[in-house]
Protein backbone atom coordinates (compact mmCIF):
# COMPACT_ATOMS: atom_id res chain seq x y z
CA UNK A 1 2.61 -75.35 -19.21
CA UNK A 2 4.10 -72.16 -16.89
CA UNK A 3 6.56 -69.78 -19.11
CA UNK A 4 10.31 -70.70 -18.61
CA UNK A 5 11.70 -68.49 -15.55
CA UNK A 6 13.54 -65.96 -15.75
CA UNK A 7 17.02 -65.85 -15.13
CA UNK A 8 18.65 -63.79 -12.79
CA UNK A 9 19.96 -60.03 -13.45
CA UNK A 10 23.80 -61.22 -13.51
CA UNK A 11 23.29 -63.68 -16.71
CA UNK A 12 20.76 -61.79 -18.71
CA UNK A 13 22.75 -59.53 -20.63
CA UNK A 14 24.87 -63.36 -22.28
CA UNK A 15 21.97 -65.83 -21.59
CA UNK A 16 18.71 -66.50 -23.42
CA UNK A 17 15.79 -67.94 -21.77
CA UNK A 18 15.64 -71.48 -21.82
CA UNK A 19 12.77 -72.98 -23.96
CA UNK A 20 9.33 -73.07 -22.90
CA UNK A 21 9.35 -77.28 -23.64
CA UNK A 22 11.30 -79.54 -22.23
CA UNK A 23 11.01 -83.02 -22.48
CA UNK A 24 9.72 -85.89 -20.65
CA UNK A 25 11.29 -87.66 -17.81
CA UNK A 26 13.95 -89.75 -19.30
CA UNK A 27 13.76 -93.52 -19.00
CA UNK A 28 15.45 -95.00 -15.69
CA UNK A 29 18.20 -95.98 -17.31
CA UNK A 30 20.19 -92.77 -18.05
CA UNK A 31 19.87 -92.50 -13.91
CA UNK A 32 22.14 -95.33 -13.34
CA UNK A 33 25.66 -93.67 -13.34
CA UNK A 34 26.94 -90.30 -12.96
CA UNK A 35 28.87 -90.71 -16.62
CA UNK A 36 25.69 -91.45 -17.96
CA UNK A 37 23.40 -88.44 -16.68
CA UNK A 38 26.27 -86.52 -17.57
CA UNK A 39 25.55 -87.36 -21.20
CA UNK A 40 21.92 -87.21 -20.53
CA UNK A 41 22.15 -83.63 -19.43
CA UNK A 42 24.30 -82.44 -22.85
CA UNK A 43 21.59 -84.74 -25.18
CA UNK A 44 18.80 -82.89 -23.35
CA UNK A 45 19.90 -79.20 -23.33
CA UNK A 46 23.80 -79.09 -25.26
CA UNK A 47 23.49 -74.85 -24.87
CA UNK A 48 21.60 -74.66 -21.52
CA UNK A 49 23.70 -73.87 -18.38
CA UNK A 50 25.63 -76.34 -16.72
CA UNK A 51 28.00 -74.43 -14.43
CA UNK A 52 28.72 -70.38 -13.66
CA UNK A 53 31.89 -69.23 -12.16
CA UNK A 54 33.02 -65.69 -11.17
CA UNK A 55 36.50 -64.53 -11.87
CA UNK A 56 38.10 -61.03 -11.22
CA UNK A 57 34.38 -59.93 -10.36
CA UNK A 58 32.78 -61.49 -14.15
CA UNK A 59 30.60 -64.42 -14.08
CA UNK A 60 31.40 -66.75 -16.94
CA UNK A 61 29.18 -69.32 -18.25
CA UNK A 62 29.83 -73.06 -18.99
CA UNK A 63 26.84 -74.83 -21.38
CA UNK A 64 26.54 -77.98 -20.91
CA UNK A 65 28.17 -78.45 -24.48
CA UNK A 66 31.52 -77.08 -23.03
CA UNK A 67 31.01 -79.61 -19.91
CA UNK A 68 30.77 -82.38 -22.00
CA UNK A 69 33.50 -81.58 -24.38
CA UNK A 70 35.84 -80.73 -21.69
CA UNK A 71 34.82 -84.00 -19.59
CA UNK A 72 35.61 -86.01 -22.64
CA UNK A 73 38.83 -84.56 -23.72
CA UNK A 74 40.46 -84.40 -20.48
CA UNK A 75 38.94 -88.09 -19.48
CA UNK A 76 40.40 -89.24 -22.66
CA UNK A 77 44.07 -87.23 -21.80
CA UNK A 78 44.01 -89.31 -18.46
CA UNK A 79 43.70 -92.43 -20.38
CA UNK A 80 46.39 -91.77 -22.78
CA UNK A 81 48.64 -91.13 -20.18
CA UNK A 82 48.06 -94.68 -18.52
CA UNK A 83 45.11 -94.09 -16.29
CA UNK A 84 43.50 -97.78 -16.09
CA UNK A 85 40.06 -99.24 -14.90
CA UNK A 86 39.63 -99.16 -11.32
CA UNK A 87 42.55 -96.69 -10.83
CA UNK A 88 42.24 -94.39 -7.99
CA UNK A 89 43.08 -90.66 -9.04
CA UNK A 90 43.11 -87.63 -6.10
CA UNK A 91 41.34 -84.56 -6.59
CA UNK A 92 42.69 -81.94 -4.21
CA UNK A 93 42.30 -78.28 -4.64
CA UNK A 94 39.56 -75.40 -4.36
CA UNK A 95 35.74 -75.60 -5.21
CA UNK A 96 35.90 -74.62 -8.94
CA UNK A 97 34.51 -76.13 -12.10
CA UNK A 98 37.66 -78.06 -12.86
CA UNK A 99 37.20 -79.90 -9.54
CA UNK A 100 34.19 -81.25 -11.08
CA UNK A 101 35.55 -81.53 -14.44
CA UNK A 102 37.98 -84.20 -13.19
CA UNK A 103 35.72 -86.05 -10.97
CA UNK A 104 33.77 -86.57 -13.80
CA UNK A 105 36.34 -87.55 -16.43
CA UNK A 106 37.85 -90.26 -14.12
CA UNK A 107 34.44 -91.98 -13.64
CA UNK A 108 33.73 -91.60 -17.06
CA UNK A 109 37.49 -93.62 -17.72
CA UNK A 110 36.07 -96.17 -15.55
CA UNK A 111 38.02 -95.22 -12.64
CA UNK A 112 37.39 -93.98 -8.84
CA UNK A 113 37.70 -90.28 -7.95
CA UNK A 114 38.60 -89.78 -4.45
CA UNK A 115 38.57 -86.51 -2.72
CA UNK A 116 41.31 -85.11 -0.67
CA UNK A 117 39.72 -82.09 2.23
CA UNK A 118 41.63 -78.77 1.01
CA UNK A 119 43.64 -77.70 4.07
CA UNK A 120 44.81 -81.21 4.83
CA UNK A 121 47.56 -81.98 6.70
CA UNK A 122 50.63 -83.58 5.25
CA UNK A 123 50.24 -86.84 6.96
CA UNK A 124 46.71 -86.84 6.02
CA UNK A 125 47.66 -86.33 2.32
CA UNK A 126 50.10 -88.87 2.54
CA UNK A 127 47.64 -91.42 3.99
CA UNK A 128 45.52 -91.06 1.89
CA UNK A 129 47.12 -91.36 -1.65
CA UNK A 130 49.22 -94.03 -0.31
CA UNK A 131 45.79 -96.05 1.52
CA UNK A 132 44.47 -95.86 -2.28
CA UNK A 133 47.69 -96.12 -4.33
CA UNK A 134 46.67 -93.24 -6.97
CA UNK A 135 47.98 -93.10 -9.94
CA UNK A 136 47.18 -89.47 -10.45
CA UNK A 137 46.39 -86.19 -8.43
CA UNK A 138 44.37 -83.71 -10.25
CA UNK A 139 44.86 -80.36 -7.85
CA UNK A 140 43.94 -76.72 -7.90
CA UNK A 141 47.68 -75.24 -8.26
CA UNK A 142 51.24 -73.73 -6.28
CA UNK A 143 49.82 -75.11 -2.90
CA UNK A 144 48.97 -78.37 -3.62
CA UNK A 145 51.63 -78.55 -5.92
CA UNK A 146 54.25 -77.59 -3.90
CA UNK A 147 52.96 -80.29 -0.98
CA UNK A 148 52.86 -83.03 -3.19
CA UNK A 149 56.20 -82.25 -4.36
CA UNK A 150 58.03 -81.83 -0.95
CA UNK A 151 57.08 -85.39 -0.64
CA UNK A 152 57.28 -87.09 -3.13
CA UNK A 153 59.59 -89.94 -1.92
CA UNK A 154 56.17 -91.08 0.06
CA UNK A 155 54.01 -91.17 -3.42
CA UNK A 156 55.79 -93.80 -5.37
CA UNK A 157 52.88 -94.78 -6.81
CA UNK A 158 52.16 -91.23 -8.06
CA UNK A 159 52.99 -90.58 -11.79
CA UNK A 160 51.36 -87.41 -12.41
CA UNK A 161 50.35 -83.94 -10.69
CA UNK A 162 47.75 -82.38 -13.20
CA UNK A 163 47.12 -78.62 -11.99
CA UNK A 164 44.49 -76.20 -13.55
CA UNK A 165 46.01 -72.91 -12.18
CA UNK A 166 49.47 -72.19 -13.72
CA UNK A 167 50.12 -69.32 -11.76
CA UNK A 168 53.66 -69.56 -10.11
CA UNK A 169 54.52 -73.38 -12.09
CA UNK A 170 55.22 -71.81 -15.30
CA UNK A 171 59.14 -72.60 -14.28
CA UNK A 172 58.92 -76.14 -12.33
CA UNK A 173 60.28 -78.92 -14.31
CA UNK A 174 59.34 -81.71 -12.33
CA UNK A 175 58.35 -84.65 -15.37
CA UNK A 176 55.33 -85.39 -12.84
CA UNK A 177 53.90 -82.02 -13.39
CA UNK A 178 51.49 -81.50 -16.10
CA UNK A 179 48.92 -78.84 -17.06
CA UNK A 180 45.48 -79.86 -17.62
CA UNK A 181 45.09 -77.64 -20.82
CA UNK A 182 47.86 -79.88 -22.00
CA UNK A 183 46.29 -83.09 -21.08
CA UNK A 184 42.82 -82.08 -23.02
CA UNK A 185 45.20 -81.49 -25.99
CA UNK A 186 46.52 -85.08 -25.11
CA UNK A 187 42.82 -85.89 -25.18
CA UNK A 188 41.63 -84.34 -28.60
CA UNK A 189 44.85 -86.45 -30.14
CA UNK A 190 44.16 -89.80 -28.54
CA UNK A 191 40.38 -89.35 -30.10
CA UNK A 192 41.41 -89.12 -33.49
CA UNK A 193 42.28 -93.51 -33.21
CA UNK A 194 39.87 -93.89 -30.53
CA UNK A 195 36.56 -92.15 -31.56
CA UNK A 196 34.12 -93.98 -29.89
CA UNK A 197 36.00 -95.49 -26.59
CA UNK A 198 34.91 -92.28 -24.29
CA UNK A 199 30.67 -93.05 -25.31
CA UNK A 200 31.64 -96.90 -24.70
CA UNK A 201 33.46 -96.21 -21.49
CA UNK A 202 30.35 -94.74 -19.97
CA UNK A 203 28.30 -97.43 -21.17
CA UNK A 204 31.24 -99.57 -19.09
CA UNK A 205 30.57 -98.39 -16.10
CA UNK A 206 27.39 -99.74 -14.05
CA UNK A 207 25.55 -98.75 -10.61
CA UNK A 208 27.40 -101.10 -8.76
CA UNK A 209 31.11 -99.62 -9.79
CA UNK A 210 32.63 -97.65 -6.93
CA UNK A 211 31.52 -93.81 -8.30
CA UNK A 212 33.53 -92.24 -5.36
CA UNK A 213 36.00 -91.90 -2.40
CA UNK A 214 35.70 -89.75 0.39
CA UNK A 215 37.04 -89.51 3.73
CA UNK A 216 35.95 -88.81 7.39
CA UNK A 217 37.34 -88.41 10.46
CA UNK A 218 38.90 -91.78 12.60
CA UNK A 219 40.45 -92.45 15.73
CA UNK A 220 44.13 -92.78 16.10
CA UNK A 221 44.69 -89.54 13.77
CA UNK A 222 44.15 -91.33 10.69
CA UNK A 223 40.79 -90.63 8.17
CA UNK A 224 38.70 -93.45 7.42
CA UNK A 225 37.52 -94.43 3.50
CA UNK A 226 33.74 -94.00 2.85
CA UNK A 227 33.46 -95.74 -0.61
CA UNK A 228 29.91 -94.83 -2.55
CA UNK A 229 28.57 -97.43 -5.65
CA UNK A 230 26.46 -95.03 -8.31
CA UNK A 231 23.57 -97.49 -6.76
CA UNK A 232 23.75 -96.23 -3.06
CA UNK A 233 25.01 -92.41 -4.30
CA UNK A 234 22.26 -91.88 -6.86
CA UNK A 235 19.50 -93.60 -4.80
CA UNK A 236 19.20 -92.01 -1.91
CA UNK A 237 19.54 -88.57 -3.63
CA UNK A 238 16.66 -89.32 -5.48
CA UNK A 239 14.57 -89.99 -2.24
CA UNK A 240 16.03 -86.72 -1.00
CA UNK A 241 14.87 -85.16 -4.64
CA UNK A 242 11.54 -86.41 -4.25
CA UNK A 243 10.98 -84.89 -0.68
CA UNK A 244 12.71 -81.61 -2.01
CA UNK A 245 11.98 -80.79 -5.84
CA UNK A 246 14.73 -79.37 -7.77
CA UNK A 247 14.00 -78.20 -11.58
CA UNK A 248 16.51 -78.23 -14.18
CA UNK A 249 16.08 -73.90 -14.83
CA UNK A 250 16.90 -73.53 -11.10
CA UNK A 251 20.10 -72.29 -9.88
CA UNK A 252 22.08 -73.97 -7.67
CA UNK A 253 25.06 -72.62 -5.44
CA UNK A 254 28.37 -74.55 -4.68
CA UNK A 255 29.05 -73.15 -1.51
CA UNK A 256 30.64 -75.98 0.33
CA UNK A 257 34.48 -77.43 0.39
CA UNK A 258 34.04 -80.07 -2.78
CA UNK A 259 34.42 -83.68 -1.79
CA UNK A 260 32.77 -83.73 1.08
CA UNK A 261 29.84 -86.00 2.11
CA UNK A 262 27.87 -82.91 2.34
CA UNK A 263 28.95 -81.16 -1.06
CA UNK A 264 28.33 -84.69 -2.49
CA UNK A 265 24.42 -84.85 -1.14
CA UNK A 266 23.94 -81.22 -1.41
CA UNK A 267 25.28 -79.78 -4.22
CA UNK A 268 27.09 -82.31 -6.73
CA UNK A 269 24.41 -84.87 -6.76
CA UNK A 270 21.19 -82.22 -7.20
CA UNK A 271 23.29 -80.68 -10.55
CA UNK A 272 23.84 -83.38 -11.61
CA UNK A 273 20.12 -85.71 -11.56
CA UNK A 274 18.58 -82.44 -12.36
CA UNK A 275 20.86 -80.68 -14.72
CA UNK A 276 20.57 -77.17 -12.30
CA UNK A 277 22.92 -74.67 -13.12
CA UNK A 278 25.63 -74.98 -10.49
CA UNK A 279 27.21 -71.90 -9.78
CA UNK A 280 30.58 -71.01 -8.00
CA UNK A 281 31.64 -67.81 -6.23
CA UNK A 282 34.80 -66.47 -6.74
CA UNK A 283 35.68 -67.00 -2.90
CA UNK A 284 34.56 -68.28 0.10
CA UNK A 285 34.18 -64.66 1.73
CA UNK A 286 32.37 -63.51 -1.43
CA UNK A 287 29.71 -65.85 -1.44
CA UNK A 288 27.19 -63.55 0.10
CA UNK A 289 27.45 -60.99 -2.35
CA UNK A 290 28.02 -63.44 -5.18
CA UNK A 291 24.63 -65.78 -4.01
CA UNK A 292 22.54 -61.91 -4.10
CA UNK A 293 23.87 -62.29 -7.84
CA UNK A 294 22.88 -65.98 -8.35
CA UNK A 295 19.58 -65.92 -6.24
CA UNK A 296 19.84 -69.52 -5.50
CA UNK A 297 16.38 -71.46 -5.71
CA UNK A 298 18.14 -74.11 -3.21
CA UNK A 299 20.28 -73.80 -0.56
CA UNK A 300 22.12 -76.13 1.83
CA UNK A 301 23.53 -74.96 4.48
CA UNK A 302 25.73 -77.20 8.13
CA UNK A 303 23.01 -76.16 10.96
CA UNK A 304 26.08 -74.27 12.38
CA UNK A 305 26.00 -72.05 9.83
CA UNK A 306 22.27 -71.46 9.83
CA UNK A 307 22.71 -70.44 13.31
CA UNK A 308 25.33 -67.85 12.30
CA UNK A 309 22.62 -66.30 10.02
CA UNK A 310 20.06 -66.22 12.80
CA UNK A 311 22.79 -64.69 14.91
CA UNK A 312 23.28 -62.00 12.54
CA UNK A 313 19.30 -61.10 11.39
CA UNK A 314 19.02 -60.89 15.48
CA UNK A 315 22.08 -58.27 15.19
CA UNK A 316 20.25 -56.00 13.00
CA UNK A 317 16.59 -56.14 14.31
CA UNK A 318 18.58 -54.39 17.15
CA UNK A 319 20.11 -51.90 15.92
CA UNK A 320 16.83 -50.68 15.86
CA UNK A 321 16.65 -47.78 18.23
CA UNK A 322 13.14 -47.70 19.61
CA UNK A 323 10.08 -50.03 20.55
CA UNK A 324 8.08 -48.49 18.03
CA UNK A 325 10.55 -48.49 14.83
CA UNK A 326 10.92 -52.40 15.98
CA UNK A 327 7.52 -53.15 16.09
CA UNK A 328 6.65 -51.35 12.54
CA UNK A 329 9.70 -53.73 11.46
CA UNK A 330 9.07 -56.64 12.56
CA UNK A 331 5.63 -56.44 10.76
CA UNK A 332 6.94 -55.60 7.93
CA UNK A 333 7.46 -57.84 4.81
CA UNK A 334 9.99 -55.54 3.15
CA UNK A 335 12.22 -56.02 6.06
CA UNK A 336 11.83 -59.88 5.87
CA UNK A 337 12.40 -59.02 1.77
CA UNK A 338 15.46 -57.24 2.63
CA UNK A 339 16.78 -59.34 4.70
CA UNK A 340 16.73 -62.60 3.17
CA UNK A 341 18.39 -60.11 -0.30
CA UNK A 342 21.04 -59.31 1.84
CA UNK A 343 21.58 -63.20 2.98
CA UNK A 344 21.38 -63.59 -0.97
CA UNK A 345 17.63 -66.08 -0.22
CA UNK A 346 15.86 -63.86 -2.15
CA UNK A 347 14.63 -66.66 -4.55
CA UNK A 348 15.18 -70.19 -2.09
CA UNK A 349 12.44 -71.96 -2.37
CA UNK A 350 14.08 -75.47 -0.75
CA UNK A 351 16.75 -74.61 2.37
CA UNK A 352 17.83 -77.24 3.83
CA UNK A 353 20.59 -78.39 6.95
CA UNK A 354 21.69 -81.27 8.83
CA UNK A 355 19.37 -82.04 11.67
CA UNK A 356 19.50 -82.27 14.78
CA UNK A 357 21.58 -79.21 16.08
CA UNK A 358 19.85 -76.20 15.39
CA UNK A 359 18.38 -74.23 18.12
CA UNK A 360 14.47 -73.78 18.18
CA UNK A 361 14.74 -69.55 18.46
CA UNK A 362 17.31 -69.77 15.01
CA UNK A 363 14.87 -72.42 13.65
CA UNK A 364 11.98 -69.87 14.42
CA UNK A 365 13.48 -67.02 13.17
CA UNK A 366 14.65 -68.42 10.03
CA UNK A 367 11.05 -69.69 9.30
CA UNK A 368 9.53 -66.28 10.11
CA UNK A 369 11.53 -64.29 7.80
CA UNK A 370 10.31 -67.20 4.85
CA UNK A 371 12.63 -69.65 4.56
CA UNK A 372 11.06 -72.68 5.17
CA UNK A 373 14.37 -75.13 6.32
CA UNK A 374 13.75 -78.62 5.92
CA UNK A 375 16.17 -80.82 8.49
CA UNK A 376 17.79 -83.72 7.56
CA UNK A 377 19.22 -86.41 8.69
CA UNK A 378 21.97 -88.24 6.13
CA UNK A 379 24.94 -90.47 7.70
CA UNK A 380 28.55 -89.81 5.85
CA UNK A 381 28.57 -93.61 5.54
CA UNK A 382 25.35 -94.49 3.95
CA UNK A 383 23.99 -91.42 2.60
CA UNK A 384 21.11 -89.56 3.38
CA UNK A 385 18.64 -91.06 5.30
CA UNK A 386 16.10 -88.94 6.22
CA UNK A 387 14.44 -85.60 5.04
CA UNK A 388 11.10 -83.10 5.76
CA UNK A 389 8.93 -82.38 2.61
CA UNK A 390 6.53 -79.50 2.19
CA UNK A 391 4.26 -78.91 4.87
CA UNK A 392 6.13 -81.38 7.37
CA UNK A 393 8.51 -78.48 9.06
CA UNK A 394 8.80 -79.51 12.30
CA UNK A 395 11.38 -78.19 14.70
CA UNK A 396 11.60 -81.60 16.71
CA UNK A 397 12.30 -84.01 13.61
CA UNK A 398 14.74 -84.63 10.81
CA UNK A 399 11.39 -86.01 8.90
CA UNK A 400 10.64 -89.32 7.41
CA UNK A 401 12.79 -91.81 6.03
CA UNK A 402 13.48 -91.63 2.00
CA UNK A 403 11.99 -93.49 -0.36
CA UNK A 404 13.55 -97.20 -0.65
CA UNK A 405 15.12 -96.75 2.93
CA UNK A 406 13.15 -98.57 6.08
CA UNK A 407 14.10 -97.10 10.31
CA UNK A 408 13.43 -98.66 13.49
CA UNK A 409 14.47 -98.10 16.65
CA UNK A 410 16.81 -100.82 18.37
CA UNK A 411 18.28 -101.71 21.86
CA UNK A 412 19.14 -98.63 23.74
CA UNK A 413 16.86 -96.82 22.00
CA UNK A 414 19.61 -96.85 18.70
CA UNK A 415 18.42 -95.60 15.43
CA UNK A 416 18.76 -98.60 12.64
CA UNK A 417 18.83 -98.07 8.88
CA UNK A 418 17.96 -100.50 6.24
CA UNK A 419 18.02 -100.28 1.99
CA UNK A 420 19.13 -102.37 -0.56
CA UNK A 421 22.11 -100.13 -1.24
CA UNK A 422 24.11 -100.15 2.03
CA UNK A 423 27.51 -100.87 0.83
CA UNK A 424 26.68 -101.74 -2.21
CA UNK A 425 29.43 -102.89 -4.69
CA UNK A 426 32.42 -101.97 -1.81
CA UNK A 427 34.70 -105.04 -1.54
CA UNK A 428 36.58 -103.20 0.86
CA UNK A 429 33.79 -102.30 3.17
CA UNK A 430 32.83 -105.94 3.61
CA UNK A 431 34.65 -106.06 7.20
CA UNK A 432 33.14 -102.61 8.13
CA UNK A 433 29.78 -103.78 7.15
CA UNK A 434 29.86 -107.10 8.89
CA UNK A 435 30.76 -104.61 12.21
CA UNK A 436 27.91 -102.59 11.61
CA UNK A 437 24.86 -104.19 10.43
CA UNK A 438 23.00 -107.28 12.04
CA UNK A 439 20.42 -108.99 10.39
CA UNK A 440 20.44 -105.92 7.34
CA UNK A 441 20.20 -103.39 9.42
CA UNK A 442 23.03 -100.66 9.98
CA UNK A 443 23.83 -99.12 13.17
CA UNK A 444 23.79 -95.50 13.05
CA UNK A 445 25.19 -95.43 17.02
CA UNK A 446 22.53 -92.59 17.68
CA UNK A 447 19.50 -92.50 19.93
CA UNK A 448 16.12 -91.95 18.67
CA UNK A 449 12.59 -92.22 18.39
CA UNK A 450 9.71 -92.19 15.72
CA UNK A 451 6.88 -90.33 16.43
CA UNK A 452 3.27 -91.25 15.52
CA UNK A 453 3.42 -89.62 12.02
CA UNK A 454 6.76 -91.74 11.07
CA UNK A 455 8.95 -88.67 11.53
CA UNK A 456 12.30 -89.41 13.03
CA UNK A 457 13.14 -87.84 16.42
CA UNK A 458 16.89 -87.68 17.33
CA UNK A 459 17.87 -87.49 21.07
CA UNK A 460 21.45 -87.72 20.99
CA UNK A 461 23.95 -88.46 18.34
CA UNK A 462 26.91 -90.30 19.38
CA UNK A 463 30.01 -88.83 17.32
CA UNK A 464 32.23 -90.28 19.49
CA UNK A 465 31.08 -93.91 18.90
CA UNK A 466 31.18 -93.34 15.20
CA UNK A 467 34.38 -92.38 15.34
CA UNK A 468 35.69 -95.34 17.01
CA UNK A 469 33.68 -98.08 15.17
CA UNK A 470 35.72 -96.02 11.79
């Protein structure tokens, strides 16, 4: 068995090593909800890292102990103040651990999380709470606050604002508003009569229950519902897991806007089937600085951003001021070693990005400083579909299908999915999926081919058309 690794420089002086044995694989079972690997994770390793966050420059540690706890308390405060099965709840507010807290708690109540984009426009906010008639917004703070608040006359339906930043509500006296330290108290109460309903609750909730909400962008202004079973969600991440190995003592980065499709594939799902330590920077900007801290063993990144980095390793490989100084460089591995410590890739041993859409000289350079980027190819309707493994990099491809999930190529060339999850367990999807898949098969509305090895070649994605069939 190889010795535990060792964590990085930031959490050594609180954090001991994890133990050198850890147990087998569990039994399918505990894989079938996101309530239930949840628990999994906190029977497995109750004082091993769940989440890191850094505040006012000090990274503080949540165990998965403290996850737990606070998932229960504030899943069972929701409940006691008339969150029902089935109940749509809106989380809207800044990538932080109590984003995930409540996404968690209201599946674990039996109820559907659904994800408002931070930055969203009044009318989008509106549409959205109204389209799903939630009972309950869980939000960051004064912002989101303040929004919901202006217009309230358009939530009806809306019975409580739960914020986890107090700062500037300490006077508001709107009956809606409540904190959520004050809603786990409500929690620790209502378990003294109920002590067992939270464990029973995620025993309640199976892989074809609606585990989450999400939106992308429509026609006509208005955002269009993706609705994800546990089955479909926890499925195809476990294709993508297979193709890309992540191991419950790596470290994990949340460095995308939560509850997207991509923060959902990427980042939420991985922690979550894996039990990774997910940590969160203290700020968007900071997130360089704060992943050289982390040293992230996987990374996703949009390709856009990828190209970015490319952009800006070109930018200082010139600055270079003669042929000779760049040539001793470039063959250099402590430049490639500095580089990628700067980037904060020190430690990445899986990269990944949405393919195609990534230039070949980016793609190149990436790969010759050592990070090996795997493409993918995952659809914000069905999940991700497609993925590169070790030792199948190839710039043309976004790799082979997952495991469980069958491609062929259709009329016009059009790239068709197939798996036994497509829209699983979505009554409201059954119109959208009768529009979109023929005989099983889902119409992804891009062109493609498969090569000889399987690998799926994209030649042109058609954004437009997906926008209009949503």
């Amino acid at each position: 068995m190889q010795p535990p690794k060792k964590l990085p420089k930031f959490l050594k002086s609180e954090y001991e090593p994890p133990p050198e044995h850890r147990p087998e694989p569990p039994p399918k079972k505990v894989y079938e909800t996101i309530p239930k690997l949840i628990r999994h994770n906190y029977d497995q390793g109750a004082d091993e890292t769940a989440m890191c966050q850094k505040k006012f420059g000090i990274w503080k540690k949540y165990p998965w102990r403290k996850n737990y706890e606070t998932i229960r308390q504030l899943s069972l405060g929701l409940i006691s103040l008339g969150l029902d099965r089935r109940d749509a709840v809106g989380l809207y507010g800044e990538n932080a651990p109590e984003w995930y807290w409540g996404e968690f708690a209201v599946q674990a109540a039996v109820a559907i999380p659904t994800a408002i984009p931070v930055g969203a426009a009044p009318a989008e906010v509106k549409y959205i709470l109204t389209q799903t008639n939630a009972k309950f917004a869980i939000v960051s703070g004064r912002e989101q606050v303040a929004q919901l608040l202006e217009n309230k006359a358009d939530f009806p339906a809306l019975q409580k604002i739960i914020y986890w930043e107090p700062r500037g509500l300490k006077g508001n006296t709107d009956p809606r508003l409540i904190n959520s330290n004050d809603v786990l108290k409500l929690g620790t109460e209502y378990m003294k009569a109920n002590t067992k309903l939270f464990e029973q609750n995620i025993d309640r909730v199976t892989e074809d229950d609606i585990a989450f909400t999400y939106y992308i962008s429509g026609t006509k202004g208005q955002p269009t519902a993706v609705r994800m079973s546990y089955r479909g969600l926890l499925n195809a991440e476990r294709g993508f897991l297979q193709r890309c190995p992540i191991h419950p003592e790596d470290n994990l980065i949340s460095n995308l806007p939560a509850g997207t499709a991509k923060s959902i594939f990427f980042t939420a799902m991985p922690h979550v089937l894996t039990g990774a330590a997910l940590n969160f920077p203290e700020k968007p900007e900071t997130t360089p600085t704060d992943m050289r801290e982390t040293a992230p063993d996987f990374i996703f990144y949009p390709h856009e951003q990828w190209e970015s980095m490319a952009e800006d390793i070109r930018a200082r490989i010139k600055d270079a001021h003669t042929s000779n100084i760049v040539k001793r460089l470039l063959n250099s591995p402590l430049l490639f070693r500095t580089l990628k410590d700067k980037l904060g890739l020190s430690k990445v041993r899986v990269a990944a990005t949405d393919g195609p859409g990534l230039s070949q000289d980016a793609f190149r350079l990436l790969h010759a400083i050592g990070i090996e980027l795997s493409q993918t190819y995952a659809n914000d309707e069905i999940g991700i579909v497609a993925c590169q493994g070790e030792n199948e990099i190839d710039f043309e491809t976004v790799g082979r299908p997952i495991l469980g999930t069958e491609v062929r190529i259709g009329d016009k060339d059009e790239l068709l999915v197939r798996s036994d999850w497509l829209f699983s367990g979505d009554a409201p999807n059954v119109q959208k999926a009768a529009e979109v898949l023929a005989d099983g098969w889902y119409h992804t509305g891009d062109k493609a081919r498969i090569n000889e090895k399987g690998h799926i070649i994209i030649l042109k994605q058609n954004q437009a058309e997906k926008a209009e069939r949503a």
